[in-house]
C-alpha atoms as a PDB file:
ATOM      1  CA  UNK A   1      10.789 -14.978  83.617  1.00  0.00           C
ATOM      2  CA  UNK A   2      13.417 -13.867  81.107  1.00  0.00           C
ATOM      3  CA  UNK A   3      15.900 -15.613  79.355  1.00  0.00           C
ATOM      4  CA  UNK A   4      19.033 -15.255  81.835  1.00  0.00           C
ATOM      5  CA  UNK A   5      16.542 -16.278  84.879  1.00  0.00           C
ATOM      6  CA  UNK A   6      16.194 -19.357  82.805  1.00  0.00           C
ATOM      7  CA  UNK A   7      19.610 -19.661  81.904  1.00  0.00           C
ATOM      8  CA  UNK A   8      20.761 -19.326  85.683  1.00  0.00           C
ATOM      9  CA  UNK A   9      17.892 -21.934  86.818  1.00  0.00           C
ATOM     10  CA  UNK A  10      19.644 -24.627  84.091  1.00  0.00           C
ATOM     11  CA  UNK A  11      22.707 -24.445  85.281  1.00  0.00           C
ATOM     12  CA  UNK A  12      21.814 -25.135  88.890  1.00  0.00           C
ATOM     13  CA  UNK A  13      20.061 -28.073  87.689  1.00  0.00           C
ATOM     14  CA  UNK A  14      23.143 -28.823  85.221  1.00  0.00           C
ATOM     15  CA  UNK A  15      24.962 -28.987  88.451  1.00  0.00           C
ATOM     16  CA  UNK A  16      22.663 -31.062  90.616  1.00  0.00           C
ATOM     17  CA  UNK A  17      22.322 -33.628  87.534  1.00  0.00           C
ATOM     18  CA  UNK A  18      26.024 -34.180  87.153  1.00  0.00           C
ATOM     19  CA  UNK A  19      26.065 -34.556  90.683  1.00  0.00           C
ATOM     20  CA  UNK A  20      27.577 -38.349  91.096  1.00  0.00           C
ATOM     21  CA  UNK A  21      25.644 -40.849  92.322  1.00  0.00           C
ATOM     22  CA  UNK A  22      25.321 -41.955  96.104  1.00  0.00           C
ATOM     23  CA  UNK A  23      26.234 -45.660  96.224  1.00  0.00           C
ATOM     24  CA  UNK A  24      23.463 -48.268  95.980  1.00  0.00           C
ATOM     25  CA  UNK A  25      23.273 -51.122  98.387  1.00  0.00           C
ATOM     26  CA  UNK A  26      25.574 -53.752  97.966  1.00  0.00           C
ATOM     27  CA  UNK A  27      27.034 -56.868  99.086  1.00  0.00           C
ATOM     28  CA  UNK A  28      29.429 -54.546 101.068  1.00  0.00           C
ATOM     29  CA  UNK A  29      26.490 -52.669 102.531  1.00  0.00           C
ATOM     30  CA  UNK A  30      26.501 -52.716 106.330  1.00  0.00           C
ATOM     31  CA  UNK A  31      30.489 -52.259 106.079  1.00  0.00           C
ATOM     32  CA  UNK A  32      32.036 -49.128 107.672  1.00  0.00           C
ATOM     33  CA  UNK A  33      33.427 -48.560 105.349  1.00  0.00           C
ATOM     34  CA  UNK A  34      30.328 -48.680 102.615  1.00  0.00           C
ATOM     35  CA  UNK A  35      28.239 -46.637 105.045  1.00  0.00           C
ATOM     36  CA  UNK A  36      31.161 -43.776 105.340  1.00  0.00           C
ATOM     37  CA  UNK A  37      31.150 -43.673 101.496  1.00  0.00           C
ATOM     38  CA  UNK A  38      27.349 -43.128 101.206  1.00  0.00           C
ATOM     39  CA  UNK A  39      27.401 -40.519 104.004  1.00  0.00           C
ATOM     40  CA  UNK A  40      30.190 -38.452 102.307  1.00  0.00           C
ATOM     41  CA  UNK A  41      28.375 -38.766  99.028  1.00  0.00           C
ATOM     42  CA  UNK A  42      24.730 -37.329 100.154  1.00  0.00           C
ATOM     43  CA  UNK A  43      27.281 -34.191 101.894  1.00  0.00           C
ATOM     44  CA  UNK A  44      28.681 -33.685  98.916  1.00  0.00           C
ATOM     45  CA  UNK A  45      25.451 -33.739  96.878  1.00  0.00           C
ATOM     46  CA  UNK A  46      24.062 -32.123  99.879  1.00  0.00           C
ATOM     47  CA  UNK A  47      26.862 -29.404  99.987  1.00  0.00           C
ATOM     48  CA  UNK A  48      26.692 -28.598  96.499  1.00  0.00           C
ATOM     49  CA  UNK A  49      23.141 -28.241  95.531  1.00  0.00           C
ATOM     50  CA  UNK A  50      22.709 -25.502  98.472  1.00  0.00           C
ATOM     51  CA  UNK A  51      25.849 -23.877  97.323  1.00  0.00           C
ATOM     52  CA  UNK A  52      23.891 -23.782  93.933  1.00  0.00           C
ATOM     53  CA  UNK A  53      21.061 -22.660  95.971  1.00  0.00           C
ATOM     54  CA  UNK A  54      22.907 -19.993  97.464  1.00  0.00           C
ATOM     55  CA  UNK A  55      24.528 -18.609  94.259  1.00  0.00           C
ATOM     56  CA  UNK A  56      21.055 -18.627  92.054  1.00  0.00           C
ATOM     57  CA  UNK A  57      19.280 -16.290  95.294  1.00  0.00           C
ATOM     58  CA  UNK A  58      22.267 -14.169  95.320  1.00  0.00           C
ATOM     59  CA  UNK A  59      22.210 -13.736  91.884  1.00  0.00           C
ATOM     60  CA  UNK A  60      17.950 -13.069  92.107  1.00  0.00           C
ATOM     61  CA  UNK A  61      18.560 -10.563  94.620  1.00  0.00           C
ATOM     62  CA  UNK A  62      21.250  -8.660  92.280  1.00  0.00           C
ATOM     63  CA  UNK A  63      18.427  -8.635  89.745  1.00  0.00           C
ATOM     64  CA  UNK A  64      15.987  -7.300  91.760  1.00  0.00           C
ATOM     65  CA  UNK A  65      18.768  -4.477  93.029  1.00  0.00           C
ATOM     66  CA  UNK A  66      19.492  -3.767  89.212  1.00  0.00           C
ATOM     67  CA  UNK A  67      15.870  -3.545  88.976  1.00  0.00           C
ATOM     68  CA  UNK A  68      15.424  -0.820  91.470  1.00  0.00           C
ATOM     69  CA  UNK A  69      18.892   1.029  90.503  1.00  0.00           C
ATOM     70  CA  UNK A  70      16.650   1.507  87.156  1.00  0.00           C
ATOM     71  CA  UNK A  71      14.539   4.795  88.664  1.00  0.00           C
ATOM     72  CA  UNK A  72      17.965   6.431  89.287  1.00  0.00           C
ATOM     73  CA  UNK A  73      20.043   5.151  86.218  1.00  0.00           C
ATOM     74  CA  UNK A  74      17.805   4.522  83.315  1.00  0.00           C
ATOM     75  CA  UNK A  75      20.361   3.784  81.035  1.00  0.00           C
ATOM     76  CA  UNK A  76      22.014   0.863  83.859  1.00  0.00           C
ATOM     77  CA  UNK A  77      21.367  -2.249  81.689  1.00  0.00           C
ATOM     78  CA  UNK A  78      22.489  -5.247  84.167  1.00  0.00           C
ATOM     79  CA  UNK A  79      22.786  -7.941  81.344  1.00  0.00           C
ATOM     80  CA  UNK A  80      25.324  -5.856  79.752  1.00  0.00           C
ATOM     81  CA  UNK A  81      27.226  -4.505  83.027  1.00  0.00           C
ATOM     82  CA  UNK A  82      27.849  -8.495  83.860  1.00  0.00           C
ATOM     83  CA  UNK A  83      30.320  -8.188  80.824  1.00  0.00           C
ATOM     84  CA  UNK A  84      32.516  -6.122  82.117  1.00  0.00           C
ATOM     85  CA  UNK A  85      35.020  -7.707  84.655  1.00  0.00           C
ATOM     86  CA  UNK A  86      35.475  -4.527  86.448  1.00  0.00           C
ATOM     87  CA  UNK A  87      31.631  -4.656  87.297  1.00  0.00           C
ATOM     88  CA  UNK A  88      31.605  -8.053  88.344  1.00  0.00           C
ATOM     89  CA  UNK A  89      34.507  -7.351  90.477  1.00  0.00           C
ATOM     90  CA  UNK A  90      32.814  -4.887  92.012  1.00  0.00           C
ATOM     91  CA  UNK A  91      29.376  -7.123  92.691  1.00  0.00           C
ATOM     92  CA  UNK A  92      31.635 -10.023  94.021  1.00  0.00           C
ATOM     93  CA  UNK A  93      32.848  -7.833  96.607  1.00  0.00           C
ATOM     94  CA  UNK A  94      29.242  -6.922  97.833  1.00  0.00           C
ATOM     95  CA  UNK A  95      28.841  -3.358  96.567  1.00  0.00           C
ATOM     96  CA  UNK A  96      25.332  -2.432  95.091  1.00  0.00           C
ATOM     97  CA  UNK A  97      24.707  -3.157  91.361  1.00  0.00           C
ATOM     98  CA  UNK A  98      23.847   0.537  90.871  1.00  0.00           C
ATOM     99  CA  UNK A  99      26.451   1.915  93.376  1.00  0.00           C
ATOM    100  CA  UNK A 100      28.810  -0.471  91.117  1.00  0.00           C
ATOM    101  CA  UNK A 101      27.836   1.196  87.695  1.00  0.00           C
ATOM    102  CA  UNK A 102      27.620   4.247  89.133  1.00  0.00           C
ATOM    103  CA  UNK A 103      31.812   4.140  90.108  1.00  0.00           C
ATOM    104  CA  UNK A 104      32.358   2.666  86.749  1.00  0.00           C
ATOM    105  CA  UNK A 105      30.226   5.480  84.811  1.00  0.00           C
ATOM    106  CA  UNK A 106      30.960   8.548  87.079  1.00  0.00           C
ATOM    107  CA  UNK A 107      32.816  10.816  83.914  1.00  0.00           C
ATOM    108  CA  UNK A 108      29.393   9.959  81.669  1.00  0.00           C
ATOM    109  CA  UNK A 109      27.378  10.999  84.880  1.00  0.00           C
ATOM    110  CA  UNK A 110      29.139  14.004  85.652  1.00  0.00           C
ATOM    111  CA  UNK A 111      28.779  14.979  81.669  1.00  0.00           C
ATOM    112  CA  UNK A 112      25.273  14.488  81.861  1.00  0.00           C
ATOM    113  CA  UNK A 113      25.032  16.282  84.939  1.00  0.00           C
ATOM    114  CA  UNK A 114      26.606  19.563  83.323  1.00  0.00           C
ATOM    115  CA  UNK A 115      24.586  19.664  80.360  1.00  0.00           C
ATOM    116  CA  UNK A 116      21.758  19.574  82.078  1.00  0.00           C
ATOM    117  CA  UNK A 117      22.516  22.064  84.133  1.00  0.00           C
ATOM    118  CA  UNK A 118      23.208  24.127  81.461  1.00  0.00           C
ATOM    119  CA  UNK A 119      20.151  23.624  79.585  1.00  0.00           C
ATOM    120  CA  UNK A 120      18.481  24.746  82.838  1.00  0.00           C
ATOM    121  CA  UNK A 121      20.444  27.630  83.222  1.00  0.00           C
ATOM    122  CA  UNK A 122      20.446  28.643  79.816  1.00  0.00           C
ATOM    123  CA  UNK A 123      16.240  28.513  79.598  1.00  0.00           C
ATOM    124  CA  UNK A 124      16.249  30.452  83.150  1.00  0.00           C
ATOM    125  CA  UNK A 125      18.461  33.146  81.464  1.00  0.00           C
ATOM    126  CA  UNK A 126      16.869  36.016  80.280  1.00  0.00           C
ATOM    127  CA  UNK A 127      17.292  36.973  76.803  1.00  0.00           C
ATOM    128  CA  UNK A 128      20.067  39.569  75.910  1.00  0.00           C
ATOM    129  CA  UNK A 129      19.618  42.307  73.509  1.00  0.00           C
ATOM    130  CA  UNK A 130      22.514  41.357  71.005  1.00  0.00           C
ATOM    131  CA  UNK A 131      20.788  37.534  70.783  1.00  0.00           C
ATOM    132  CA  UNK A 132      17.170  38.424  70.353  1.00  0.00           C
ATOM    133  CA  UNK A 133      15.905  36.505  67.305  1.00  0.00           C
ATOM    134  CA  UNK A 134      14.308  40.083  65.498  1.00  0.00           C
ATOM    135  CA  UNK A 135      17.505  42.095  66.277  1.00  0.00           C
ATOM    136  CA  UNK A 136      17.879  43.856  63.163  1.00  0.00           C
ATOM    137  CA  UNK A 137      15.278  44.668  60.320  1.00  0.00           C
ATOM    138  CA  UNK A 138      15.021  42.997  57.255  1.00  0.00           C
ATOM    139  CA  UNK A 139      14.706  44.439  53.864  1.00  0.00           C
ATOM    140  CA  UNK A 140      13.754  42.721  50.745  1.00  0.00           C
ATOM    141  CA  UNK A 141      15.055  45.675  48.449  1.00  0.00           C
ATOM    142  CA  UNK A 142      18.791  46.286  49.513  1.00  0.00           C
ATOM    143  CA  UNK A 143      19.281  50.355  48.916  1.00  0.00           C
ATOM    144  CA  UNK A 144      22.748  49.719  47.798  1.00  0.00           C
ATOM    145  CA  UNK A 145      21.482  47.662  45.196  1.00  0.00           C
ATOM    146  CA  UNK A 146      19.551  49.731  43.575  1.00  0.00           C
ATOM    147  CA  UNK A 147      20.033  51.021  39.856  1.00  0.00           C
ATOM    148  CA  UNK A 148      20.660  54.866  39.525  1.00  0.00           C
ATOM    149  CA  UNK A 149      17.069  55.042  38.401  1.00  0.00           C
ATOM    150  CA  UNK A 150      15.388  53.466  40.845  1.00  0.00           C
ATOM    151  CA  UNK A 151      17.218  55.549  43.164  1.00  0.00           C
ATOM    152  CA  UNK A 152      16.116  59.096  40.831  1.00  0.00           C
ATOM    153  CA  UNK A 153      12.270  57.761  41.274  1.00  0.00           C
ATOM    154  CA  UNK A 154      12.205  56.942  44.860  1.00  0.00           C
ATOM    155  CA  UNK A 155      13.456  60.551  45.537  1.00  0.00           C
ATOM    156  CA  UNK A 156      11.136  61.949  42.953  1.00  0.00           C
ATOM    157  CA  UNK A 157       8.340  60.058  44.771  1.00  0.00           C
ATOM    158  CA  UNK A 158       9.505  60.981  48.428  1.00  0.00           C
ATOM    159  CA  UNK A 159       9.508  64.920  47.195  1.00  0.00           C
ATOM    160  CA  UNK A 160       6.220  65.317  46.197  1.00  0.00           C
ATOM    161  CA  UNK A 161       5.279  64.071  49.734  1.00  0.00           C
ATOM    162  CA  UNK A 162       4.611  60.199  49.190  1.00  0.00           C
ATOM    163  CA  UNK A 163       6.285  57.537  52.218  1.00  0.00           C
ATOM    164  CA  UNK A 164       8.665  55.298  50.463  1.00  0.00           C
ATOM    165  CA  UNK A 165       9.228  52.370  52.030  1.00  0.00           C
ATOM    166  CA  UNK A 166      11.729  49.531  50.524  1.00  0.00           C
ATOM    167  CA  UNK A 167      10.109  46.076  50.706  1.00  0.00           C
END
């Protein structure tokens, strides 16, 4: 049981507490008048503690839907959503907790939606010549930068038959 179950189950009892008292018997008792009074008192007491009743199971089964939205909207954290008025609105007029956060998070949805779609299309793509991670070779010894002697010895080297290869 978590801490806004608890919080929910104290203020029905709040409410049932503060209920006011039915009239004990007095030396009116046995008057119409006395007997109407008592009667109208147990309704009320009556009336109220199922409304309270009625309000905490409502509020149960929105849990349990909030719950259940979870599998489709991970991120859906009810506690939170019950800040927003618009969300609330939304629950008051019977629409589905998740149905409910979905309206009110359909632009962060439909983001998500396209970036994983392209993350799935991009690692279905096959890879393109130009964007190939090895696409050109890499030297360690840049020609250009070589002195006018170096450049002498690696022809004096390649004439007498050797490979020269810059590393």
């Amino acid at each position: 049981m978590n801490e806004q179950t608890t919080t929910c189950e104290a203020a029905a009892e709040a409410e049932i507490v503060a209920a006011p008292e039915v009239p004990a018997a007095s030396a009116e008792a046995g008057t119409p008048a006395a007997e109407t009074a008592a009667v109208d008192a147990g309704r009320s007491l009556l009336e109220r503690f199922l409304a309270a009743q009625a309000r905490y199971l409502r509020y149960r089964a929105l849990r349990r839907a909030a719950e259940a939205a979870k599998a489709e909207f991970p991120e859906l954290d009810f506690d939170a959503a019950l800040d927003d008025p618009d969300f609330v609105r939304l629950i008051r007029a019977g629409v589905d907790p998740g149905a409910a956060w979905a309206v009110l998070h359909r632009q962060e949805l439909a983001q998500d939606r396209r970036a994983a779609q392209a993350r799935s299309s991009a690692e279905t793509r096959p890879a393109e010549s130009a964007v190939r991670p090895a696409a050109a070779a890499l030297y360690r010894t840049d020609p250009k930068k070589l002195t006018r002697q170096q450049r002498k010895e690696l022809r004096r080297r390649a004439s007498r038959g050797e490979t020269v290869t810059l590393e």
